[in-house]
C-alpha atoms as a PDB file:
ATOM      1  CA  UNK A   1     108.464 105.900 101.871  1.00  0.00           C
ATOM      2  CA  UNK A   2     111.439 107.224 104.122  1.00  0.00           C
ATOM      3  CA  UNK A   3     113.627 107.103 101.076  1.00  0.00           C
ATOM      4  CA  UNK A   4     111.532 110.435  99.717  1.00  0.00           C
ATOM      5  CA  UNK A   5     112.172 112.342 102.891  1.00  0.00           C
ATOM      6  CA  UNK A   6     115.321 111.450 102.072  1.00  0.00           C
ATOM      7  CA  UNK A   7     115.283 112.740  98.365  1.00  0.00           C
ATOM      8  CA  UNK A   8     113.031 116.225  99.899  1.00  0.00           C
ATOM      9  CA  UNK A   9     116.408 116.642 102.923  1.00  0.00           C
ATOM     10  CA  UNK A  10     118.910 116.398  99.843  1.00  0.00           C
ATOM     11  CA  UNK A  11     117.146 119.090  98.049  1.00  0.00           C
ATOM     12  CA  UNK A  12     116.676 121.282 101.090  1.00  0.00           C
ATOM     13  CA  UNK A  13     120.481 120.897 101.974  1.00  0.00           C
ATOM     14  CA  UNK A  14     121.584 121.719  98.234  1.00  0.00           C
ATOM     15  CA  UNK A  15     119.028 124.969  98.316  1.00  0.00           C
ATOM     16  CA  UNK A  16     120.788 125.772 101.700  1.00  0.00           C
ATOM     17  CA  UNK A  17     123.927 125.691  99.749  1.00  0.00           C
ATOM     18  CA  UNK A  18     123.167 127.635  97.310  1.00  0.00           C
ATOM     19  CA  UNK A  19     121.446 130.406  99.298  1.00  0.00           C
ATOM     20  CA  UNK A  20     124.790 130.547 101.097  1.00  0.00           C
ATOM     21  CA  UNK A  21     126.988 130.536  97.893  1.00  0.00           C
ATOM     22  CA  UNK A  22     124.815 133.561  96.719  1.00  0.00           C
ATOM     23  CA  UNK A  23     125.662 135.691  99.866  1.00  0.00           C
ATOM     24  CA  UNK A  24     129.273 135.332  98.972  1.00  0.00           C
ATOM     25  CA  UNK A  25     130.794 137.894  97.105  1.00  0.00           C
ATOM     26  CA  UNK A  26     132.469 135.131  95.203  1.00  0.00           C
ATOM     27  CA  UNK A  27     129.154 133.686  93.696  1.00  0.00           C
ATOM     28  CA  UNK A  28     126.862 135.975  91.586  1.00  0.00           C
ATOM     29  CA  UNK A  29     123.611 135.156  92.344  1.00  0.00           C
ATOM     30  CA  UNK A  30     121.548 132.672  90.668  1.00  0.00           C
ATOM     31  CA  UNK A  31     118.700 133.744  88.460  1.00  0.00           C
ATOM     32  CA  UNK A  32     116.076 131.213  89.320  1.00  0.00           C
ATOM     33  CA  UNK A  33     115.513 130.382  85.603  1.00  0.00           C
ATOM     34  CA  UNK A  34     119.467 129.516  85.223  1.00  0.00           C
ATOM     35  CA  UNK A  35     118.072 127.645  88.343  1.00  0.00           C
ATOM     36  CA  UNK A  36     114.970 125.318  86.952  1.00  0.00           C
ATOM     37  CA  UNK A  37     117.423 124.934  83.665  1.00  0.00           C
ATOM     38  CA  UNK A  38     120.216 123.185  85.886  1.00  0.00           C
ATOM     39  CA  UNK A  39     119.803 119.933  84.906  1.00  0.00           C
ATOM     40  CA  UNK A  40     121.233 118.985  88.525  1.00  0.00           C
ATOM     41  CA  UNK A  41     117.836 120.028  90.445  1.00  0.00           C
ATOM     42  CA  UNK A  42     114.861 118.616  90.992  1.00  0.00           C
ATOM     43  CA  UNK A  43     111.812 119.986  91.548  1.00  0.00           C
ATOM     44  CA  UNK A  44     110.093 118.516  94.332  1.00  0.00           C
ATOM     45  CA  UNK A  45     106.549 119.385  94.533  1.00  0.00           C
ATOM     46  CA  UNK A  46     105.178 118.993  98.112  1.00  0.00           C
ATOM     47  CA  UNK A  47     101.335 119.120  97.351  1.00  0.00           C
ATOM     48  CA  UNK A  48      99.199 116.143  99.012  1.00  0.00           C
ATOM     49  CA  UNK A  49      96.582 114.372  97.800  1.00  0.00           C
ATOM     50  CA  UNK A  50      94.075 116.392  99.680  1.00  0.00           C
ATOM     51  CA  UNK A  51      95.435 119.665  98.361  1.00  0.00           C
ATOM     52  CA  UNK A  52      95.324 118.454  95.370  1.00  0.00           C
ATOM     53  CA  UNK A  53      91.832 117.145  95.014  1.00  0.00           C
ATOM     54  CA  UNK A  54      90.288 120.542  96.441  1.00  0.00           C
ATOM     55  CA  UNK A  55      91.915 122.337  93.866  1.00  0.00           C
ATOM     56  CA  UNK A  56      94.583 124.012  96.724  1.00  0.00           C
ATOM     57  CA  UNK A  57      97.409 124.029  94.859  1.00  0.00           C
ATOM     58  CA  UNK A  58      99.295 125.544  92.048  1.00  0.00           C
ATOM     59  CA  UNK A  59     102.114 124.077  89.582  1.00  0.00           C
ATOM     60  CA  UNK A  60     104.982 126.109  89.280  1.00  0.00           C
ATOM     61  CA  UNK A  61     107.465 125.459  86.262  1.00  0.00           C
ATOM     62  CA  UNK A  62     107.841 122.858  84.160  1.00  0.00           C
ATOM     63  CA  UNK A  63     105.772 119.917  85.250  1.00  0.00           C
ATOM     64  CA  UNK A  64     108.224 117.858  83.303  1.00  0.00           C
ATOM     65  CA  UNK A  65     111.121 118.759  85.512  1.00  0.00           C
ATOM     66  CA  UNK A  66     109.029 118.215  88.944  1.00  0.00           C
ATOM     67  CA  UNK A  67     108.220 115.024  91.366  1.00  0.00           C
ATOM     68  CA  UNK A  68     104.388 115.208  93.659  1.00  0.00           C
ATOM     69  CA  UNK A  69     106.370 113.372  96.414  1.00  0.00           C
ATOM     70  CA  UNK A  70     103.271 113.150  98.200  1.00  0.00           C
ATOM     71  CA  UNK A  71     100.529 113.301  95.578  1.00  0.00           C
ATOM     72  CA  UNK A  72      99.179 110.055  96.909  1.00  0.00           C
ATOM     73  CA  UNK A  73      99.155 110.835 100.631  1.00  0.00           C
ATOM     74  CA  UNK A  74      96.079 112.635 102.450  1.00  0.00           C
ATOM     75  CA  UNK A  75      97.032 115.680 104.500  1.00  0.00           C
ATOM     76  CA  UNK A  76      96.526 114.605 108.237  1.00  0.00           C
ATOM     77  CA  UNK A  77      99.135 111.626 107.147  1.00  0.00           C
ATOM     78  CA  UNK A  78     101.838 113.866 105.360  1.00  0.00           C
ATOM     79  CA  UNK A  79     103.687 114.647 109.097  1.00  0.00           C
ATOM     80  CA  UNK A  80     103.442 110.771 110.184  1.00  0.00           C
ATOM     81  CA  UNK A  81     106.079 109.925 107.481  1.00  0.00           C
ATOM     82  CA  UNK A  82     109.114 112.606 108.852  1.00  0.00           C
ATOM     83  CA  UNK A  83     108.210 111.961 112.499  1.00  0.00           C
ATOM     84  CA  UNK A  84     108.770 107.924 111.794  1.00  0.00           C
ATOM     85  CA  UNK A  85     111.949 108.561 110.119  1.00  0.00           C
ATOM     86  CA  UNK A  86     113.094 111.057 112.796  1.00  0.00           C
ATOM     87  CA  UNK A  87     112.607 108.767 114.995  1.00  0.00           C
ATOM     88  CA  UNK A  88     114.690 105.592 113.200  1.00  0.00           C
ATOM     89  CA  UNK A  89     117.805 107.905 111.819  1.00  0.00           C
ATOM     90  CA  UNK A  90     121.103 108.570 113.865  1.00  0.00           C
ATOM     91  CA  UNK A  91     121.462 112.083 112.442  1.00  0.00           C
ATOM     92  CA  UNK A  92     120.477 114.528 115.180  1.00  0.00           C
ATOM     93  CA  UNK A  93     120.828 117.582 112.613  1.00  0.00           C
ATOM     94  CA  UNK A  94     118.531 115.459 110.171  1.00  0.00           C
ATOM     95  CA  UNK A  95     115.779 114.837 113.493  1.00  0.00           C
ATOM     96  CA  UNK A  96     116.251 118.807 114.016  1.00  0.00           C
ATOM     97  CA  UNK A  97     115.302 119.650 110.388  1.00  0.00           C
ATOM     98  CA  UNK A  98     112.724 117.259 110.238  1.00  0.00           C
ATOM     99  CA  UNK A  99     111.284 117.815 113.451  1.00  0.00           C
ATOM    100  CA  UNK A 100     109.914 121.595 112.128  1.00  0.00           C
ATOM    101  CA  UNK A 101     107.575 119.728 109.871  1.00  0.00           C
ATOM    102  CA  UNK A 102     106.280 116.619 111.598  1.00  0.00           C
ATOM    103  CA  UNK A 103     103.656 118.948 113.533  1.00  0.00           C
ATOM    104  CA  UNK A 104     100.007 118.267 111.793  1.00  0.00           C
ATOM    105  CA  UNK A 105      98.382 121.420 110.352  1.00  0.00           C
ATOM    106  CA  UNK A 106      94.671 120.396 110.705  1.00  0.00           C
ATOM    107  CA  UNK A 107      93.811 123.741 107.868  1.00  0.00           C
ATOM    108  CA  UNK A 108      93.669 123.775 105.071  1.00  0.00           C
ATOM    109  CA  UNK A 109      94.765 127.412 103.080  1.00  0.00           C
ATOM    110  CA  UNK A 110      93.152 128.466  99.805  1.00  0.00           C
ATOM    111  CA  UNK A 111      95.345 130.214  97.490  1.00  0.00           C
ATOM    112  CA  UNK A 112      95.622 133.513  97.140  1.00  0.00           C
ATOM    113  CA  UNK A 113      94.649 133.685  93.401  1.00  0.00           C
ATOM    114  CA  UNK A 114      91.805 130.498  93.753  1.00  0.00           C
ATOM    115  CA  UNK A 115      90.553 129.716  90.484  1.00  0.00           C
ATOM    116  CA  UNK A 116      87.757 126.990  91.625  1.00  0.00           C
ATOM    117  CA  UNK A 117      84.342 128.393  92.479  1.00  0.00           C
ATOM    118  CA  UNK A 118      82.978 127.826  95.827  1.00  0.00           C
ATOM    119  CA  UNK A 119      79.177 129.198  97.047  1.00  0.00           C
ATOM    120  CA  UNK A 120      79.351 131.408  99.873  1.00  0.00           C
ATOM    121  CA  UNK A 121      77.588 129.100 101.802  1.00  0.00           C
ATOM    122  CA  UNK A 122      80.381 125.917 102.055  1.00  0.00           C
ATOM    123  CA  UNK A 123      82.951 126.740 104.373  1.00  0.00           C
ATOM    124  CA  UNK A 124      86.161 124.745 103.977  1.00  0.00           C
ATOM    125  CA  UNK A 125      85.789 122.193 106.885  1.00  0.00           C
ATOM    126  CA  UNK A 126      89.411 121.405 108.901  1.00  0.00           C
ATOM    127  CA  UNK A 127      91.930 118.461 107.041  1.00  0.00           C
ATOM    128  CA  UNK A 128      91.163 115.699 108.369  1.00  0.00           C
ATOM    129  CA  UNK A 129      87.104 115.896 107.786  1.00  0.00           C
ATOM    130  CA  UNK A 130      88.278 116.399 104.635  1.00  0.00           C
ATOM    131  CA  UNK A 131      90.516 113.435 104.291  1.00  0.00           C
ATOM    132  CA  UNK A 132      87.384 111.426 106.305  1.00  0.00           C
ATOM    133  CA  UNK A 133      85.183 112.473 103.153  1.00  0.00           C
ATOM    134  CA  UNK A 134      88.000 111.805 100.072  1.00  0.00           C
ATOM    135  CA  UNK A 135      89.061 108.781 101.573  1.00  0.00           C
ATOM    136  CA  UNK A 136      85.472 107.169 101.517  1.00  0.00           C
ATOM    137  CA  UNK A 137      84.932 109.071  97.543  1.00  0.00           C
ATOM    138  CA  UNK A 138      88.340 107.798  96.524  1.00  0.00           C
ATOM    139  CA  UNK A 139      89.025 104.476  98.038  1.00  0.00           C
ATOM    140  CA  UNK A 140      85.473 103.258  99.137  1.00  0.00           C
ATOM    141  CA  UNK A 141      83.630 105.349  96.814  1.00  0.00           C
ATOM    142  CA  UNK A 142      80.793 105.946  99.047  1.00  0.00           C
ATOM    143  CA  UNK A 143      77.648 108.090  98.687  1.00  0.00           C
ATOM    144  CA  UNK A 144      77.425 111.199 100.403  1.00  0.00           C
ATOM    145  CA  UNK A 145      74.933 110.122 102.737  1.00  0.00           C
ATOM    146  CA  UNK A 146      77.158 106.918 103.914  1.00  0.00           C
ATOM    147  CA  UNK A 147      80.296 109.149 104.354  1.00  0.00           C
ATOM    148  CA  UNK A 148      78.123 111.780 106.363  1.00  0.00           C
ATOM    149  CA  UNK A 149      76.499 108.940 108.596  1.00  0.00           C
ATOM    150  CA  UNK A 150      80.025 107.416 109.366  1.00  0.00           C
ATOM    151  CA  UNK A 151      81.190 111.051 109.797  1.00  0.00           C
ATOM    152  CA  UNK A 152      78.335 111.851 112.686  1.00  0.00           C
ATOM    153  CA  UNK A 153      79.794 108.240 114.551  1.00  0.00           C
ATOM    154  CA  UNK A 154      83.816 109.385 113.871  1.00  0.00           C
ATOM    155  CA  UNK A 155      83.691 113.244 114.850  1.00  0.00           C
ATOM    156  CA  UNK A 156      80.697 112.498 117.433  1.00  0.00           C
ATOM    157  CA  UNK A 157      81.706 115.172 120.090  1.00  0.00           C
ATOM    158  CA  UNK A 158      84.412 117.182 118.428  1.00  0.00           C
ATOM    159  CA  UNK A 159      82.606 118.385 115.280  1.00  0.00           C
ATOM    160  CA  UNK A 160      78.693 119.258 115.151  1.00  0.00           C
ATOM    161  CA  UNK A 161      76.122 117.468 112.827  1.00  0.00           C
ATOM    162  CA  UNK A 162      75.149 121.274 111.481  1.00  0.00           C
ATOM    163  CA  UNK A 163      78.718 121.505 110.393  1.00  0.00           C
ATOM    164  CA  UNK A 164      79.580 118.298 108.844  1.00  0.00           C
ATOM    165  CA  UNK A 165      77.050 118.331 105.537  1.00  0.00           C
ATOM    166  CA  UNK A 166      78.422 122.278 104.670  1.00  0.00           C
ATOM    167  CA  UNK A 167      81.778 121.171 104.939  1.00  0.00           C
ATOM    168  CA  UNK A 168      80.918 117.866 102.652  1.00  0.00           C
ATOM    169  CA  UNK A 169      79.029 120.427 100.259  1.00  0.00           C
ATOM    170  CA  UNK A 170      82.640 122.284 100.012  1.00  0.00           C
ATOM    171  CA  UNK A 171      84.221 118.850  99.305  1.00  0.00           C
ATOM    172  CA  UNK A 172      82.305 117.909  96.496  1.00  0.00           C
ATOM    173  CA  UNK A 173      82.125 121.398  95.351  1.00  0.00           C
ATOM    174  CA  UNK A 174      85.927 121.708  94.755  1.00  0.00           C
ATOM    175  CA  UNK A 175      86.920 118.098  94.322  1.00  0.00           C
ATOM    176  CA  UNK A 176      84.643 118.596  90.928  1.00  0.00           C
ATOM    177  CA  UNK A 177      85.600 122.223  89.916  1.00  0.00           C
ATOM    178  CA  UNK A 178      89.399 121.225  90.007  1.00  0.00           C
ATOM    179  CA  UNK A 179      88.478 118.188  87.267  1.00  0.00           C
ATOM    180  CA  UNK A 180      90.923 120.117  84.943  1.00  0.00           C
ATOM    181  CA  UNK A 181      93.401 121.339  87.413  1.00  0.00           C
ATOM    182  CA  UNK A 182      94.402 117.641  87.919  1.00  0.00           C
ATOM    183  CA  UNK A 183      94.402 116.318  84.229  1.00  0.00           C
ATOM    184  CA  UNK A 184      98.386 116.794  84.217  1.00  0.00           C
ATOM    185  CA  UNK A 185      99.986 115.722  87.308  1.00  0.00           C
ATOM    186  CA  UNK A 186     103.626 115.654  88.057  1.00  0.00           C
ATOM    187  CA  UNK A 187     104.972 111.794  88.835  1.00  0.00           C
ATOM    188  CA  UNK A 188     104.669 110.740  92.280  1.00  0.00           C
ATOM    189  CA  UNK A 189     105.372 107.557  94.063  1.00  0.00           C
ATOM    190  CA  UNK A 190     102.865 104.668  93.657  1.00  0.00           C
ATOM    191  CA  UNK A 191     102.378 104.070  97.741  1.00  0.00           C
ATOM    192  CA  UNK A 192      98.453 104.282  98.390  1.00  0.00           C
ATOM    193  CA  UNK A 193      95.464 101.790  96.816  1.00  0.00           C
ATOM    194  CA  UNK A 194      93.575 105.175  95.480  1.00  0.00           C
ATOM    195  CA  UNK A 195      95.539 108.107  93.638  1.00  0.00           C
ATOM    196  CA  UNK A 196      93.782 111.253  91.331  1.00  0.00           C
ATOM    197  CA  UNK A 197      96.127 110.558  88.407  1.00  0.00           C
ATOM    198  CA  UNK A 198      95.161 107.913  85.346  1.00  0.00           C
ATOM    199  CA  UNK A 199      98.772 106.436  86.062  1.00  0.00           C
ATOM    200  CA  UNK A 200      97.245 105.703  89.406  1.00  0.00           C
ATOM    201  CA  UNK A 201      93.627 104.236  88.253  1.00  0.00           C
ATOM    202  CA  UNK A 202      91.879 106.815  88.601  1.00  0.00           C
ATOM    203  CA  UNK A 203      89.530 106.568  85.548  1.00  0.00           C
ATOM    204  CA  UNK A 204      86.952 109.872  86.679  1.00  0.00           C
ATOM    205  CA  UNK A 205      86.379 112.382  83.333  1.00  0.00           C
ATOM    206  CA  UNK A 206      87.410 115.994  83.824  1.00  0.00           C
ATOM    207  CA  UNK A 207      84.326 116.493  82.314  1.00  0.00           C
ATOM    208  CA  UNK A 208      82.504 114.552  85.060  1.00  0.00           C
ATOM    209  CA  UNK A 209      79.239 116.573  86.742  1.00  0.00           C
ATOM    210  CA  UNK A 210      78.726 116.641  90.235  1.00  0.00           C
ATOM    211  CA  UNK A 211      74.656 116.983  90.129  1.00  0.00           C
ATOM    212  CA  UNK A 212      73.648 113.522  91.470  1.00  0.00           C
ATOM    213  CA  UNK A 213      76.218 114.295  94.613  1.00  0.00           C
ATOM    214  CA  UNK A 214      74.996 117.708  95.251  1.00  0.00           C
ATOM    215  CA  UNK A 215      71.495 116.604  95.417  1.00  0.00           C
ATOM    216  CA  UNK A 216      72.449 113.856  97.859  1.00  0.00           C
ATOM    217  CA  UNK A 217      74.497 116.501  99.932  1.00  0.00           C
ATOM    218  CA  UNK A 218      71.964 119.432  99.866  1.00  0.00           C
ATOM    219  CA  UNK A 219      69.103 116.750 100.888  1.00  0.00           C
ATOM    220  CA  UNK A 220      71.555 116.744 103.857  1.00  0.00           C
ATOM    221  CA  UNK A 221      72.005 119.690 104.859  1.00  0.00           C
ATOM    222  CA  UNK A 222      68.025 120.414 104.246  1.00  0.00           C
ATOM    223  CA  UNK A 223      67.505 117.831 107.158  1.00  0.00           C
ATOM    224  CA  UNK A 224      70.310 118.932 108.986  1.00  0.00           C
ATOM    225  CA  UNK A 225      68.974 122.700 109.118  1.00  0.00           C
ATOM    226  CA  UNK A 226      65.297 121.200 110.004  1.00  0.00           C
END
């Protein structure tokens, strides 16, 4: 895996390059569709696999011309990869750079212009409940009631039963209203045993309903609100 950190620092020093090539009265600066058309770039496209299944990200560009470095890692594992690397490498400017990233964010940020539907009554739960409930969808492909009853035993004490089945009913919600937003991913590394792309196994419809989870989930939260 450390050889696509590797790949994301290479793009992030030739952008740092360029940004300082355009401040030079020498350089006109770069139009950023002469940009995308160098054939020299690549796109990298950070999105994770959580992002990705809740509908939280967008595709700029040409998909053709982009790499999901990470389309097959959950969020809450996305800083491990950096931090092990900074660690092993002799570069201390390379530990610096990577060392701004390798903090966890434990939110997750809807986009400004969101075009999946969510009721006003799911509340997007923090990343790594979320990554808790795609991991045992994706790779385990647990019911909803299994996932909540090994949520209650993992977050016992940091995250209450009330909140748990409205934050599953905000999983399911989006994981199923961004069927179409994932029908053409960029390529990504093969690194996981569970991906959302066809390339990766993943054999789901985009046409898929989500009505036998939902009544499994809202059963939950019924008894949870009891």
């Amino acid at each position: 895996m450390f050889r696509y950190v590797q790949l994301v620092v290479g793009v992030a020093d030739r952008a740092e390059q360029q940004n300082a090539a355009q401040s030079s009265p020498e350089h006109p600066v770069l139009d950023i569709q002469e940009l995308i058309g160098d054939t020299s770039w690549l796109i990298v496209n950070p999105s994770d696999m959580t992002q990705l299944a809740l509908g939280l990200t967008q595709f700029p560009f040409d998909l053709g011309r982009q790499y999901g470095i990470n389309s097959q890692i959950a969020h809450t594992f996305v800083p491990v990869i950096p931090r092990q690397y900074a660690q092993e490498c002799a570069d201390g400017n390379l530990q610096t750079l990577l060392g701004a990233i390798c903090d966890p964010d434990n939110e997750l940020h809807i986009p400004e212009h969101d075009t999946v539907s969510m009721s006003e009554s799911a509340e997007l739960g923090p990343a790594v409940v979320e990554d808790f409930y795609l991991d045992g969808f994706l790779r385990a492909q647990y019911r909803p009631a299994k996932t909540f009853a090994l949520a209650r035993q993992a977050f016992a004490g940091e995250y209450g039963e009330h909140e748990l089945p409205g934050w599953m009913k905000a999983f399911y919600e989006r994981f199923f209203g961004s069927q179409f937003l994932r029908h053409s991913l960029p390529d990504g590394p093969r690194i996981g045993s569970a991906g959302l792309d066809l390339r990766d196994g993943f054999m789901m419809p985009t046409y898929a309903q989500s009505t036998l989870w939902m009544n499994e989930v809202d059963a939950l939260l019924n008894a949870a609100t009891k």
